[in-house]
Protein backbone atom coordinates (compact mmCIF):
# COMPACT_ATOMS: atom_id res chain seq x y z
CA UNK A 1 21.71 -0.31 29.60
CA UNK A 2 21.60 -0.65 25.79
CA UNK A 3 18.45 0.11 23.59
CA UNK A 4 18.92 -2.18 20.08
CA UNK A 5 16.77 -0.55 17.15
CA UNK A 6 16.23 -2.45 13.61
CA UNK A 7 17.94 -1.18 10.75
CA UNK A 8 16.48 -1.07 7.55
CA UNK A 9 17.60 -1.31 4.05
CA UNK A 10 16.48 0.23 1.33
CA UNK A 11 17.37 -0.15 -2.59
CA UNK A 12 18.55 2.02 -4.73
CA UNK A 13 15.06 2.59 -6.61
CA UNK A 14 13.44 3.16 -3.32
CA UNK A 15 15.81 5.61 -2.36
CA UNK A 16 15.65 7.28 -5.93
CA UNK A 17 11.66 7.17 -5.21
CA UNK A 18 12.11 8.82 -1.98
CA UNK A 19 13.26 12.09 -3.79
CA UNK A 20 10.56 12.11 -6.13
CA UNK A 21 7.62 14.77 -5.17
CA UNK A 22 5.04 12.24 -5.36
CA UNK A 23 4.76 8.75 -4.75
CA UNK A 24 1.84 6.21 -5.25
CA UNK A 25 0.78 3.19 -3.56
CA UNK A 26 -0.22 0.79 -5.68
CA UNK A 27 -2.73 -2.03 -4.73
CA UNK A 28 -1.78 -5.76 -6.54
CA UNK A 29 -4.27 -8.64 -7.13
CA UNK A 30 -3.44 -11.72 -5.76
CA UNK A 31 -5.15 -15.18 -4.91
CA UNK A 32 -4.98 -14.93 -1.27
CA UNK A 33 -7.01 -11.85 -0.22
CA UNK A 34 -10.84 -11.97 -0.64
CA UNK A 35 -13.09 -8.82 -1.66
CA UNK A 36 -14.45 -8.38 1.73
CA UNK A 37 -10.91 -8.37 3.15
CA UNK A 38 -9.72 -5.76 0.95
CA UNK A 39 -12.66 -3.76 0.95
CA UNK A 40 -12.09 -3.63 4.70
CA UNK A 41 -8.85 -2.93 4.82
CA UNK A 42 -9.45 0.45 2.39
CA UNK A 43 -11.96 1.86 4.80
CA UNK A 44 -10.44 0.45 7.99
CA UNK A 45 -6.43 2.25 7.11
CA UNK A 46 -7.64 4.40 4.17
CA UNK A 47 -11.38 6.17 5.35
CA UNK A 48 -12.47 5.38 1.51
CA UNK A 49 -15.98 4.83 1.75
CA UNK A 50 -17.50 1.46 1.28
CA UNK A 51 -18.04 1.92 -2.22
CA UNK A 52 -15.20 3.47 -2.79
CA UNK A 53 -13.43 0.57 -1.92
CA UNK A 54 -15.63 -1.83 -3.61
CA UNK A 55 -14.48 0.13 -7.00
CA UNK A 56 -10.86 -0.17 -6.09
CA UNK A 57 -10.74 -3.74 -5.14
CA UNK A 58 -13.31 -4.59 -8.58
CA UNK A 59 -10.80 -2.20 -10.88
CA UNK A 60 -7.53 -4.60 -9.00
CA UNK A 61 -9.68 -7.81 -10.01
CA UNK A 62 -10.12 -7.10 -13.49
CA UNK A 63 -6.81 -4.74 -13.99
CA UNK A 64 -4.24 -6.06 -11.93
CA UNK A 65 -3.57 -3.38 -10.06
CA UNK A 66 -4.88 0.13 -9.11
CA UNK A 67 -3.25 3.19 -7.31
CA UNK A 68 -4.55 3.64 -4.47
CA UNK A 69 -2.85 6.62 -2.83
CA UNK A 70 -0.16 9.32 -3.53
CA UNK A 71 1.89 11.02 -1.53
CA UNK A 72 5.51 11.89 -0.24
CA UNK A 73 7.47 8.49 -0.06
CA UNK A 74 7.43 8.15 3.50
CA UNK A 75 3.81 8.21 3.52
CA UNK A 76 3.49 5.60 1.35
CA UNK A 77 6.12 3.50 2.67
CA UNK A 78 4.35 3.95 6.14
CA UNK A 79 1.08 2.86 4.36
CA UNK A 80 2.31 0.30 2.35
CA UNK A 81 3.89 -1.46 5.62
CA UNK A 82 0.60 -1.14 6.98
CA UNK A 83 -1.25 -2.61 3.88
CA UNK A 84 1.35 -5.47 4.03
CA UNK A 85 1.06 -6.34 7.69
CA UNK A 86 -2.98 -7.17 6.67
CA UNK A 87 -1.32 -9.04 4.37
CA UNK A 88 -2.62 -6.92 1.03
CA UNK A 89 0.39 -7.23 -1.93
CA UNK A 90 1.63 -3.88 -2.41
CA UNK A 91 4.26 -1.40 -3.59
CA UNK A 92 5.41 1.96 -3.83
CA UNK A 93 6.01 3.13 -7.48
């Protein structure tokens, strides 16, 4: 019996990123995701309240982007996969 587990790969920057104290995940605008998607997303994954995440996904509309949550880099790396899977556009700065 053999178990097979995925590796991942990681650039340099992330790995530099993972030694930093703090991390943020940073939330991109796009042309795919609507405001109600978003907005549901932040409360569903992040417990921001509704307006809350009406604020964030307004301030990513007009800005371009908005941080979204800090933390250690695995956090936001776990998040960010999380984010991505809903098929939000972010990163981990």
């Amino acid at each position: 019996m053999s178990v097979e587990t995925a590796q991942e790969t990681f650039t340099l920057e992330e790995i530099l990123a993972s030694f930093k104290e703090s991390n943020r995940l940073i939330l991109w605008n796009d042309e795919t995701n609507t405001f109600d998607h978003v907005i549901y997303c932040l409360m569903h994954h992040l417990q921001y309240t509704e307006t809350e995440s009406e604020r964030i996904a307004w301030k990513v509309h007009n800005e371009g982007k908005c941080a979204i949550l800090e933390g250690s880099f695995t956090e936001m790396e776990i998040y960010r996969k999380i984010l991505k899977a809903e098929g939000l556009t972010v990163s981990v700065e």
